[in-house]
N, C-alpha and C. Protein backbone atom coordinates (compact mmCIF):
# COMPACT_ATOMS: atom_id res chain seq x y z
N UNK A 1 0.84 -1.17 0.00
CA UNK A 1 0.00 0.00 0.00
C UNK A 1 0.89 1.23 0.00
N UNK A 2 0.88 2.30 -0.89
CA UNK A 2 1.43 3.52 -0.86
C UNK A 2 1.45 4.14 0.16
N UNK A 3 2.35 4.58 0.86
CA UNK A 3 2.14 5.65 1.99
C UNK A 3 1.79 7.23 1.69
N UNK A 4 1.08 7.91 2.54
CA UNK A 4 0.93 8.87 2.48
C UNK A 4 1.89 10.18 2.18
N UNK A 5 2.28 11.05 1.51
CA UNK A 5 3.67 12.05 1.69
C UNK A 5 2.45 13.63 1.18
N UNK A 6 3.17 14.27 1.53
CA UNK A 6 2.77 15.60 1.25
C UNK A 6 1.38 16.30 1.54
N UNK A 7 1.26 15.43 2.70
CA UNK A 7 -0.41 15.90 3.02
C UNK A 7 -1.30 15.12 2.54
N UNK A 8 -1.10 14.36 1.45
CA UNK A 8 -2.37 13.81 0.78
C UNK A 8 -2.43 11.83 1.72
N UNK A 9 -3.91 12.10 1.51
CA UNK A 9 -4.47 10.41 2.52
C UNK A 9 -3.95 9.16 1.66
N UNK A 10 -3.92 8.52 2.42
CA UNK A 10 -3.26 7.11 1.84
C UNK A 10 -4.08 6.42 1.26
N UNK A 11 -4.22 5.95 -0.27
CA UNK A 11 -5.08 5.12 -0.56
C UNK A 11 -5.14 3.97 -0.35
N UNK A 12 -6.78 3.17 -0.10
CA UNK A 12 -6.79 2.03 0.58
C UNK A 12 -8.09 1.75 -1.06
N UNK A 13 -7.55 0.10 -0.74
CA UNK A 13 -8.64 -0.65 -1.28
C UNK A 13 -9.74 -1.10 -0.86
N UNK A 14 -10.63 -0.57 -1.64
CA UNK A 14 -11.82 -0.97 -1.09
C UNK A 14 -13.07 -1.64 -1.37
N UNK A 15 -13.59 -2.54 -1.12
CA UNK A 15 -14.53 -3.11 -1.60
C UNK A 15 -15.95 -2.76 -0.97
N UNK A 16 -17.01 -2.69 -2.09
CA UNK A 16 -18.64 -2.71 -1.54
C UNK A 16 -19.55 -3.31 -2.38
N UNK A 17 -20.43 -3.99 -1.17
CA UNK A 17 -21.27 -5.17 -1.59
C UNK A 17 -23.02 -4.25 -0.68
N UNK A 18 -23.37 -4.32 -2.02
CA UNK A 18 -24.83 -4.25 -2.11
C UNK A 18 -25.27 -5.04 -1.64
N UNK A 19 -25.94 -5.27 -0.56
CA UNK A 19 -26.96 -6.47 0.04
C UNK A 19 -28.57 -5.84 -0.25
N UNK A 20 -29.30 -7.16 -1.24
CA UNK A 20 -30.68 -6.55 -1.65
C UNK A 20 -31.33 -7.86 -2.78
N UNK A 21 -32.34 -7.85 -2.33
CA UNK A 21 -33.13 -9.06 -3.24
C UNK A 21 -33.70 -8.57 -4.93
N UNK A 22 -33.54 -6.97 -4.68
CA UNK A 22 -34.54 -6.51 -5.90
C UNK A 22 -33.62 -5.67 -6.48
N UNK A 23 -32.34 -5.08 -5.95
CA UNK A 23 -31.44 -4.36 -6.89
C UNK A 23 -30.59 -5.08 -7.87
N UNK A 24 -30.31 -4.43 -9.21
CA UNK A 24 -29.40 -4.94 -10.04
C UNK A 24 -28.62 -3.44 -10.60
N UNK A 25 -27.48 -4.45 -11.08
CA UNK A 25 -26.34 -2.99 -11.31
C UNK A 25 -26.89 -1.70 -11.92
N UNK A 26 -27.43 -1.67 -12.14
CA UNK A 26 -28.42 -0.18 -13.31
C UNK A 26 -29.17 0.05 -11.95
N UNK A 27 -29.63 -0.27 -11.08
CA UNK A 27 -30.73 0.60 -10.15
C UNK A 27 -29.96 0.67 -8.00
N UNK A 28 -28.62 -0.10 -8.61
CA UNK A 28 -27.86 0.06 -7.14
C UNK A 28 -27.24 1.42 -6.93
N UNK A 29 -27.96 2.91 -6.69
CA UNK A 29 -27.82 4.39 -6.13
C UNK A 29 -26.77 3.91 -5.13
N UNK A 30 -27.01 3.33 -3.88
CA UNK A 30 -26.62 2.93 -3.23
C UNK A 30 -24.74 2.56 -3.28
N UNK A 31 -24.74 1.87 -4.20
CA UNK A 31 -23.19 1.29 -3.84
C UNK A 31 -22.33 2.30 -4.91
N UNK A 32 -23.53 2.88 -6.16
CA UNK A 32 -22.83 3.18 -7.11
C UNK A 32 -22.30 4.76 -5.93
N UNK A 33 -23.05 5.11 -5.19
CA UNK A 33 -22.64 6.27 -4.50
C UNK A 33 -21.82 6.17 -3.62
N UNK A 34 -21.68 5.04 -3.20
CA UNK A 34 -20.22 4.93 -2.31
C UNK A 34 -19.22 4.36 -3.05
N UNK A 35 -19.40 4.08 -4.12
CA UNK A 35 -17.77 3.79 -5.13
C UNK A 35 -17.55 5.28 -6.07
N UNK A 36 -18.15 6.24 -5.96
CA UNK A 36 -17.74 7.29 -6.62
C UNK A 36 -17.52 8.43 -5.02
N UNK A 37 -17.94 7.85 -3.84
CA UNK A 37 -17.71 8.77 -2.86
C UNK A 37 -15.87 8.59 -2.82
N UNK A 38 -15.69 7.18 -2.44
CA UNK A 38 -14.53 6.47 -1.72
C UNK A 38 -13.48 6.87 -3.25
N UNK A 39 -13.68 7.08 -4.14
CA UNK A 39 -12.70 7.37 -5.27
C UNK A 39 -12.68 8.82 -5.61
N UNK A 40 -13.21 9.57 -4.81
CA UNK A 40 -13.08 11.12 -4.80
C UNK A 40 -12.57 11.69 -4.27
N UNK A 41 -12.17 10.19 -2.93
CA UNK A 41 -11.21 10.67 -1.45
C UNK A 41 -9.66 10.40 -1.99
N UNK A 42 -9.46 9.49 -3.45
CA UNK A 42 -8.34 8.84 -3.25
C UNK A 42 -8.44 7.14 -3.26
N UNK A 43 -9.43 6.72 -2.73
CA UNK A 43 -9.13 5.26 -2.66
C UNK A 43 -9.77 4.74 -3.95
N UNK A 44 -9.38 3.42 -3.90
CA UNK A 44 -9.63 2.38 -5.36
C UNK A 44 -10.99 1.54 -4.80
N UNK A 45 -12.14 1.35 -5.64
CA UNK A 45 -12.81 0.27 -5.45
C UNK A 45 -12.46 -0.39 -6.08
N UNK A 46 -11.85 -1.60 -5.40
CA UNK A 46 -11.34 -3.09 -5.87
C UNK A 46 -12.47 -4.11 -6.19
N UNK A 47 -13.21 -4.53 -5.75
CA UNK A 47 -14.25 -4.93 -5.71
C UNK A 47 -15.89 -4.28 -5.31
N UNK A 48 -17.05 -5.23 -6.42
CA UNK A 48 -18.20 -4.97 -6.09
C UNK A 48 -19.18 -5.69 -6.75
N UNK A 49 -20.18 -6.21 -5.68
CA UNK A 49 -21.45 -6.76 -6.12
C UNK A 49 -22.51 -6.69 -5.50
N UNK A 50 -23.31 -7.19 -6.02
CA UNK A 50 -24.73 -7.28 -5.16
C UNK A 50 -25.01 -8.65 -4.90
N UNK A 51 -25.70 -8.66 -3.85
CA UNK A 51 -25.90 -10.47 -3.16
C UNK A 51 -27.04 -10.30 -2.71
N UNK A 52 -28.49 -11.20 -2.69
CA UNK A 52 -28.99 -11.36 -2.33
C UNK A 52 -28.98 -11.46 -0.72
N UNK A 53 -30.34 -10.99 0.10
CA UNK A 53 -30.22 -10.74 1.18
C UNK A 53 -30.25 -12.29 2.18
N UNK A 54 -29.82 -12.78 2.12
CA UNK A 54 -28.89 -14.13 2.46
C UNK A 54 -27.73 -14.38 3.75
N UNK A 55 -27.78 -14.69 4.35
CA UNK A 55 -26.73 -15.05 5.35
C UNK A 55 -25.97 -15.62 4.98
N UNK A 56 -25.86 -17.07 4.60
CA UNK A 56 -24.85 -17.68 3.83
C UNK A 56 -23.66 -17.15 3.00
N UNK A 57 -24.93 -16.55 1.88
CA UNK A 57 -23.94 -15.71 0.72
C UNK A 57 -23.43 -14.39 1.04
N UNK A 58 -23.82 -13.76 2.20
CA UNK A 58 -23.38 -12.72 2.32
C UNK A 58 -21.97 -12.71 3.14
N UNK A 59 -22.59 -13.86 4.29
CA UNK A 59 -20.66 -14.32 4.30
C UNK A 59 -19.91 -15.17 3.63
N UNK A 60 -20.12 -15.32 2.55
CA UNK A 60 -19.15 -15.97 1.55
C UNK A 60 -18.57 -15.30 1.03
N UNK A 61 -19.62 -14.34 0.48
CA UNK A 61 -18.64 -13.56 -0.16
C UNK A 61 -17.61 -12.54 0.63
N UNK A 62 -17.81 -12.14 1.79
CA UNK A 62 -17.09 -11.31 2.55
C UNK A 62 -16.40 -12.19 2.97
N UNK A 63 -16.28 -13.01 3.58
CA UNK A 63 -14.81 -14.31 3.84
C UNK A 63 -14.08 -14.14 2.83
N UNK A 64 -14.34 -14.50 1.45
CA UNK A 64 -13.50 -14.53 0.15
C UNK A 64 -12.81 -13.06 0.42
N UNK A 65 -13.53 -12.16 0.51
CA UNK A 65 -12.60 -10.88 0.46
C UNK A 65 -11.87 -10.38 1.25
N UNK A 66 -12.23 -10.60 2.63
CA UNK A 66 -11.39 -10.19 4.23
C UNK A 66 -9.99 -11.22 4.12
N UNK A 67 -10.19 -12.09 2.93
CA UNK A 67 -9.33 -13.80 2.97
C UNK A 67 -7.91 -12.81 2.41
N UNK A 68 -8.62 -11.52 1.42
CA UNK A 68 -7.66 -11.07 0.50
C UNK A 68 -6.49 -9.92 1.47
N UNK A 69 -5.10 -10.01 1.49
CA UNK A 69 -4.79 -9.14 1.75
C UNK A 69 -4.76 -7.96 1.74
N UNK A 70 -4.92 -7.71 0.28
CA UNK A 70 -4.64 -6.12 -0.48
C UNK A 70 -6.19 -5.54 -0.20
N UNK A 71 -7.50 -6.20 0.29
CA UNK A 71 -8.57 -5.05 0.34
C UNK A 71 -8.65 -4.81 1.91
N UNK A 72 -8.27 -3.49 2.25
CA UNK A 72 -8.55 -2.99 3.53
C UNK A 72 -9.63 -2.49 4.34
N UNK A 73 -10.76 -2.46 3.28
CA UNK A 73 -11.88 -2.02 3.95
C UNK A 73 -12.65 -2.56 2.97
N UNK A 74 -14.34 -3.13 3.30
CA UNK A 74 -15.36 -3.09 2.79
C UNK A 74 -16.64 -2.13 3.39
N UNK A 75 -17.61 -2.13 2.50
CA UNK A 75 -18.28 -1.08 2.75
C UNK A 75 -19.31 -2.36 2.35
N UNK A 76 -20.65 -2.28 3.32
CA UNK A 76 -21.95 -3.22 3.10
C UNK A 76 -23.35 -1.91 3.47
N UNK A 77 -24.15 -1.96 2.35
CA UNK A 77 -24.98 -0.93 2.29
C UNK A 77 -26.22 -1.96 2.26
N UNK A 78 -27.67 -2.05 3.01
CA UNK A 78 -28.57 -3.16 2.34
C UNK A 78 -28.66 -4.13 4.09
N UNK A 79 -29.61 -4.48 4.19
CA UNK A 79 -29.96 -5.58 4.97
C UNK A 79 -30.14 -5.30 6.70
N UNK A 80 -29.99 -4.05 7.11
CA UNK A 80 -29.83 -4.01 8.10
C UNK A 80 -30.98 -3.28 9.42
N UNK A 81 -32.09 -3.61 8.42
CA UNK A 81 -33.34 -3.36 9.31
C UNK A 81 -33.99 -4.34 9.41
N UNK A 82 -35.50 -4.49 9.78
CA UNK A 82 -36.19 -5.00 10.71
C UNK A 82 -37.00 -5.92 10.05
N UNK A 83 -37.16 -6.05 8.51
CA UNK A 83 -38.21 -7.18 8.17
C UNK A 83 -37.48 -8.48 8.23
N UNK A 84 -38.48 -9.26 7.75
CA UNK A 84 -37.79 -10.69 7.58
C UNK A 84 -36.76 -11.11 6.66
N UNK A 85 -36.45 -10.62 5.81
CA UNK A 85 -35.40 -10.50 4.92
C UNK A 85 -34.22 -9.88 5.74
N UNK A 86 -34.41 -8.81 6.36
CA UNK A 86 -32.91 -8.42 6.92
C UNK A 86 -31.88 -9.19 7.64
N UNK A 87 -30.92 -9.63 7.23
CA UNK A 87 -29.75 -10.48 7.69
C UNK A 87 -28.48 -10.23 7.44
N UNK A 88 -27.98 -8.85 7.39
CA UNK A 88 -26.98 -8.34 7.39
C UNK A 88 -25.92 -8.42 8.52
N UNK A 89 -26.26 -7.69 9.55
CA UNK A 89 -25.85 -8.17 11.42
C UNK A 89 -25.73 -10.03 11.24
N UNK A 90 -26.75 -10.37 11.07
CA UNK A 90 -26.35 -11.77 11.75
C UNK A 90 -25.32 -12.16 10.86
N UNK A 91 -25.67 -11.90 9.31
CA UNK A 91 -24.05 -12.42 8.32
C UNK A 91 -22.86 -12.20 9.26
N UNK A 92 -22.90 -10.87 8.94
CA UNK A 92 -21.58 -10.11 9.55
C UNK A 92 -20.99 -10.22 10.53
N UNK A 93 -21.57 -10.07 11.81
CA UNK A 93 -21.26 -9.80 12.97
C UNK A 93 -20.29 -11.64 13.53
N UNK A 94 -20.24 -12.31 13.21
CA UNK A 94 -20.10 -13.59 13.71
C UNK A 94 -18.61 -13.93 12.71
N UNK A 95 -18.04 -12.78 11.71
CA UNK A 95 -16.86 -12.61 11.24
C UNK A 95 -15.99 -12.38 12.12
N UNK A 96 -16.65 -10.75 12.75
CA UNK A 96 -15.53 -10.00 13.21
C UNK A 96 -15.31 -10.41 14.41
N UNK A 97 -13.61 -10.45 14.29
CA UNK A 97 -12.75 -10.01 15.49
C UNK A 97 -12.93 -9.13 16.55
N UNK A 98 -13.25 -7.78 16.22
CA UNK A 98 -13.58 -6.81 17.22
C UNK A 98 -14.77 -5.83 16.62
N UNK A 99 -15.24 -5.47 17.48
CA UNK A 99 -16.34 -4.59 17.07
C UNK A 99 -16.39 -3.42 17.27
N UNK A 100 -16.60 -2.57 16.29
CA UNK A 100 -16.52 -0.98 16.29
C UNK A 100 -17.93 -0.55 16.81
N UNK A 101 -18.41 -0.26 18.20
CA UNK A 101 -19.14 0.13 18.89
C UNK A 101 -19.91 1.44 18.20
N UNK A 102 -18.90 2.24 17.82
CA UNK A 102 -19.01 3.88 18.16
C UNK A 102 -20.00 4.18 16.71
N UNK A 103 -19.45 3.21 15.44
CA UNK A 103 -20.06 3.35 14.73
C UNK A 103 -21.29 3.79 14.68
N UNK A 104 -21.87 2.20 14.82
CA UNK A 104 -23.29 2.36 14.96
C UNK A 104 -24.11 3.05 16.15
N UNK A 105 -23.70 3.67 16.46
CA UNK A 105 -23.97 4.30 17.94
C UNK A 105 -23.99 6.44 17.26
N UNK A 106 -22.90 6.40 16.82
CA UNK A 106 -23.06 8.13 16.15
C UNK A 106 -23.50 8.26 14.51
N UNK A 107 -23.48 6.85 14.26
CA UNK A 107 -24.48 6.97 12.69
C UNK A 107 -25.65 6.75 12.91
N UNK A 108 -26.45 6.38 14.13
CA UNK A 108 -27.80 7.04 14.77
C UNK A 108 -27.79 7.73 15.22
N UNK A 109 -26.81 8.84 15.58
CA UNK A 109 -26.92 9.59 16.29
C UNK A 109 -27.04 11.17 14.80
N UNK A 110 -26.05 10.62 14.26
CA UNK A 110 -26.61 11.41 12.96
C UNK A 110 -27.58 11.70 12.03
N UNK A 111 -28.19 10.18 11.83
CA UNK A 111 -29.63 9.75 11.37
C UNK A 111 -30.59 10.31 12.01
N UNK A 112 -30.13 10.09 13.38
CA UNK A 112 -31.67 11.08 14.08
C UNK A 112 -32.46 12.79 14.00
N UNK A 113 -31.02 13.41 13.64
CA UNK A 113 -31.04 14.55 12.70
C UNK A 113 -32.58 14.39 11.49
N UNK A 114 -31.90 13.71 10.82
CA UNK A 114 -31.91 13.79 9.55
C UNK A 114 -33.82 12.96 9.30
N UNK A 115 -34.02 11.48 10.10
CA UNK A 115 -35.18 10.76 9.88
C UNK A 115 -36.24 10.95 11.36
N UNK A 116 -35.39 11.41 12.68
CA UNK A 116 -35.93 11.36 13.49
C UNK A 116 -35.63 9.71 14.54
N UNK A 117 -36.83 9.54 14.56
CA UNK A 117 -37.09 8.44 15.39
C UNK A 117 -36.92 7.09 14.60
N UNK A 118 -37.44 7.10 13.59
CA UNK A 118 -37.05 6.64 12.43
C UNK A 118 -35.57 5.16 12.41
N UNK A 119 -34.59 6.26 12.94
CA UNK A 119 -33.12 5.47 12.99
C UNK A 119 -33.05 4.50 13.90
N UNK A 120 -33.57 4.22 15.08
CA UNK A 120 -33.70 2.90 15.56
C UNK A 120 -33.80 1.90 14.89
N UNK A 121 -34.84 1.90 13.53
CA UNK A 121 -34.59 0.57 13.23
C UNK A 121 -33.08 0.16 12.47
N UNK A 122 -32.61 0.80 12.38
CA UNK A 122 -31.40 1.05 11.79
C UNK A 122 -30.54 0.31 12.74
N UNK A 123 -29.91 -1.17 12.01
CA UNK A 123 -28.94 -1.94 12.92
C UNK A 123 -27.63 -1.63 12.68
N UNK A 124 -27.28 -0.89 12.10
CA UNK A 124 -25.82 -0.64 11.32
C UNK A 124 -25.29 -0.46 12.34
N UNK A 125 -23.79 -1.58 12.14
CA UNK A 125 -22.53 -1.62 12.87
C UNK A 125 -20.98 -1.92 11.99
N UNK A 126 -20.39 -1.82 12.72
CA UNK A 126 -19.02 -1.88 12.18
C UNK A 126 -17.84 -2.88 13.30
N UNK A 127 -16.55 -3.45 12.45
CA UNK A 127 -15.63 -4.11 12.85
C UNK A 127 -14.39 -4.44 12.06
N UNK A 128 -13.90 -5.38 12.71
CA UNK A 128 -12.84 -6.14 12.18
C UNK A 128 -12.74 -7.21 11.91
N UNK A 129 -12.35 -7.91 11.09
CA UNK A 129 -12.70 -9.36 10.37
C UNK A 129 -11.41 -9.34 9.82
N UNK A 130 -9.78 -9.87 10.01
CA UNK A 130 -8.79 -10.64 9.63
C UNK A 130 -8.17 -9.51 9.19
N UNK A 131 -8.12 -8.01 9.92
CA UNK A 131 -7.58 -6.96 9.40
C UNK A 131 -8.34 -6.12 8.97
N UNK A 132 -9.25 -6.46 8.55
CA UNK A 132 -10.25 -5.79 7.15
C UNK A 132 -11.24 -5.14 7.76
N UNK A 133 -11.46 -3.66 8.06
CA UNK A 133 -12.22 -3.01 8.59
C UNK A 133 -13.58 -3.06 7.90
N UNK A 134 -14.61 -3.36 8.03
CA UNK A 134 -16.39 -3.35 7.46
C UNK A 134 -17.09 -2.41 7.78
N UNK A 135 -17.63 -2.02 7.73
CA UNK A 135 -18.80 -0.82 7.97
C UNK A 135 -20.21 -1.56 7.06
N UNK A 136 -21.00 -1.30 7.89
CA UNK A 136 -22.39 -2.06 7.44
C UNK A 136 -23.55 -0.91 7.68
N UNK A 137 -24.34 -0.42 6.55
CA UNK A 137 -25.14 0.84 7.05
C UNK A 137 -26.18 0.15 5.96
N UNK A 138 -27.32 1.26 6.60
CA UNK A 138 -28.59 1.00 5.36
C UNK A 138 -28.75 0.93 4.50
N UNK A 139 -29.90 0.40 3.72
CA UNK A 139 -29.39 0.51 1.98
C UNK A 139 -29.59 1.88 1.54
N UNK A 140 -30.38 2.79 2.17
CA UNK A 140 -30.59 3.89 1.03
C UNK A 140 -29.43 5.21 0.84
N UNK A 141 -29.75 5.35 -0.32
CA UNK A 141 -28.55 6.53 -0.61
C UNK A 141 -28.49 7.34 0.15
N UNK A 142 -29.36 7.87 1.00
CA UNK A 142 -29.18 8.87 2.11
C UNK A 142 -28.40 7.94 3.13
N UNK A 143 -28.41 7.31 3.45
CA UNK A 143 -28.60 6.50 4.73
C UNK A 143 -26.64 6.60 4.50
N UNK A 144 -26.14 6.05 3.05
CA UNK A 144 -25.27 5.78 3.23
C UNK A 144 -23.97 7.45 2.80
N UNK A 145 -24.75 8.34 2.39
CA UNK A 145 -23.93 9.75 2.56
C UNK A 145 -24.13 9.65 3.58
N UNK A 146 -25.50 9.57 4.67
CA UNK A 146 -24.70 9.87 6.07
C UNK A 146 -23.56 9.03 6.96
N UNK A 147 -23.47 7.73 6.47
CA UNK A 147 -22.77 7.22 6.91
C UNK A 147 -21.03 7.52 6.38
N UNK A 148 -21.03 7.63 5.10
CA UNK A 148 -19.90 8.12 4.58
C UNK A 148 -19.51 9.32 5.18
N UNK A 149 -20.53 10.37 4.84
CA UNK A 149 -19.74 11.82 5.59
C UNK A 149 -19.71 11.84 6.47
N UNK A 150 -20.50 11.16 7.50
CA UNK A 150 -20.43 11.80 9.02
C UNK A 150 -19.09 10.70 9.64
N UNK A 151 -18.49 9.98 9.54
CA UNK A 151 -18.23 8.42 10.47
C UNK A 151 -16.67 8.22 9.14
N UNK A 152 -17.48 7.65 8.02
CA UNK A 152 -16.78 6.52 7.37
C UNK A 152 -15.39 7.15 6.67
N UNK A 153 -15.57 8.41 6.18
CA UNK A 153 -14.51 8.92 5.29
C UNK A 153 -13.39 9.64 5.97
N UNK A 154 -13.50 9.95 7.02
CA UNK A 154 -12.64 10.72 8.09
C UNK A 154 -11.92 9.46 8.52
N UNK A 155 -12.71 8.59 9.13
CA UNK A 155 -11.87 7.18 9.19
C UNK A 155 -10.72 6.39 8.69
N UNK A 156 -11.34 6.53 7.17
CA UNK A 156 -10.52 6.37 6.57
C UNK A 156 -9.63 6.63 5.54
N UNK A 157 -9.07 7.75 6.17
CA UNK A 157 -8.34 9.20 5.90
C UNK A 157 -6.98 9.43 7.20
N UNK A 158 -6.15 8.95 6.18
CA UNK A 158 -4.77 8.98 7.06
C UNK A 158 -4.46 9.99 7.93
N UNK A 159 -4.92 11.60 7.34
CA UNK A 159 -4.56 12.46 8.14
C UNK A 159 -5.72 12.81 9.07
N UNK A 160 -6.62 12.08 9.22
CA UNK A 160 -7.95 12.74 10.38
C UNK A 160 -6.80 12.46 11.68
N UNK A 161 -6.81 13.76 12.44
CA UNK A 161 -6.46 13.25 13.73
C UNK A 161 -7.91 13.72 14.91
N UNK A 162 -7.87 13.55 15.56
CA UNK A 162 -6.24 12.14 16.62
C UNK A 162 -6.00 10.93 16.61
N UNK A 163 -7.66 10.30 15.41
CA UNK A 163 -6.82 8.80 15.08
C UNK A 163 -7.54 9.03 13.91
N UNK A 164 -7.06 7.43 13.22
CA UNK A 164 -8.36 6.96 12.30
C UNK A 164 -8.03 5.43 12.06
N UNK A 165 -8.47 4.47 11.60
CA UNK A 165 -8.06 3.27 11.16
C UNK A 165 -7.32 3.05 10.11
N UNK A 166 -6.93 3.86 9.33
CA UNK A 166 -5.82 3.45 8.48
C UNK A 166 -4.35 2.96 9.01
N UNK A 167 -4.18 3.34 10.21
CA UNK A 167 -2.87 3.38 11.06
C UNK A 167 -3.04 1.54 11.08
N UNK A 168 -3.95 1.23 11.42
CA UNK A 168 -4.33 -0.68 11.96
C UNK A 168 -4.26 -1.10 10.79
N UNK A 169 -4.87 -0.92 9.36
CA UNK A 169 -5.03 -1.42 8.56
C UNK A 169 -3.31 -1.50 7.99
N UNK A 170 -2.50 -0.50 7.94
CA UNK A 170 -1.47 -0.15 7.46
C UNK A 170 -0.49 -1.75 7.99
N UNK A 171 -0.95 -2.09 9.32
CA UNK A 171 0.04 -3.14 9.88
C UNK A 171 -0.40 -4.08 9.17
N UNK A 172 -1.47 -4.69 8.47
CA UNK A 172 -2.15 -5.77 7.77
C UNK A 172 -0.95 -5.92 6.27
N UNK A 173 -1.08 -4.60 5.94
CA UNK A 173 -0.16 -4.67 4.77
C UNK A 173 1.19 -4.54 5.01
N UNK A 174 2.34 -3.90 5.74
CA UNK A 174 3.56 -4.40 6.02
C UNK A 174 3.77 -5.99 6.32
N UNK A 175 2.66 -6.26 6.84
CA UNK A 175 2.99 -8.01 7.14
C UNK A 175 3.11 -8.86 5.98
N UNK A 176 2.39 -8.37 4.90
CA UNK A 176 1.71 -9.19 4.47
C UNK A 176 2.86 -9.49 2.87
């Protein structure tokens, strides 16, 4: 991974997976807006698809990718409310290593702004899975600018201080 010099953020690879039973590439707002957010900052989307809202497949395919060294972050937009279809959390959560609390905790706290009361149903959380930082937010295009601007892009942005996760991710790739 390139290091950062002259002020400018370190680019990271990144992958995002649409979770959704009824989107296809022509009508995914959603991911197409966080692969033109995350490449405006600097970073590469390495990967992207859409998966049915699935447990199985949704950690398959994120195993296959956390498996990969070179992608440092994924981004999961889709699955993370309250009907019977939603199975995003349960995919996910049973990956990670550690869990990013704060996430989902100030991306409702931002949402509540914005939908009100609304954001409760909103399960979105975040972690670590074999290095590979995840972020998991709602499917809709709002849902996920707020998650990008408020939380996700400062994150992962070498120079946000007083921290950000690129510093953790950075040890994934010297090792590797």
């Amino acid at each position: 991974m390139p290091k950062a010099t002259n002020g400018t953020t370190q680019s990271l690879a990144i992958a995002v997976l649409t979770v959704s039973d009824t989107r296809i590439p022509e009508t995914d707002s959603s991911g197409e807006y966080l692969v033109q957010a995350l490449e405006a900052e600097g970073h590469r989307a390495v990967e992207r698809d859409i998966v049915p809202d699935d447990i199985y497949q949704i950690r398959a395919i994120l195993s296959a990718w956390i498996a990969v060294p070179g992608i440092n972050a994924v981004l999961v937009t889709g699955g993370t409310g309250f009907s019977g279809r939603d199975s995003t959390p349960e995919a996910v959560q049973p990956l990670f290593d550690k869990d990013i609390d704060g996430f989902g905790e100030v991306f409702r706290a931002l949402s509540y702004d914005e939908i009100g009361s609304s954001t409760v149903q909103s399960r979105a959380l975040a972690g670590f899975a074999n290095d590979t930082v995840i972020f998991c937010m709602p499917g809709s295009t709002g849902a996920c600018k707020t998650a990008w601007q408020g939380v996700i892009r400062e994150q992962l942005d070498s120079r946000h201080r007083p921290c950000n996760f690129v510093g953790v991710l950075s040890v994934r790739q010297s090792n590797a």
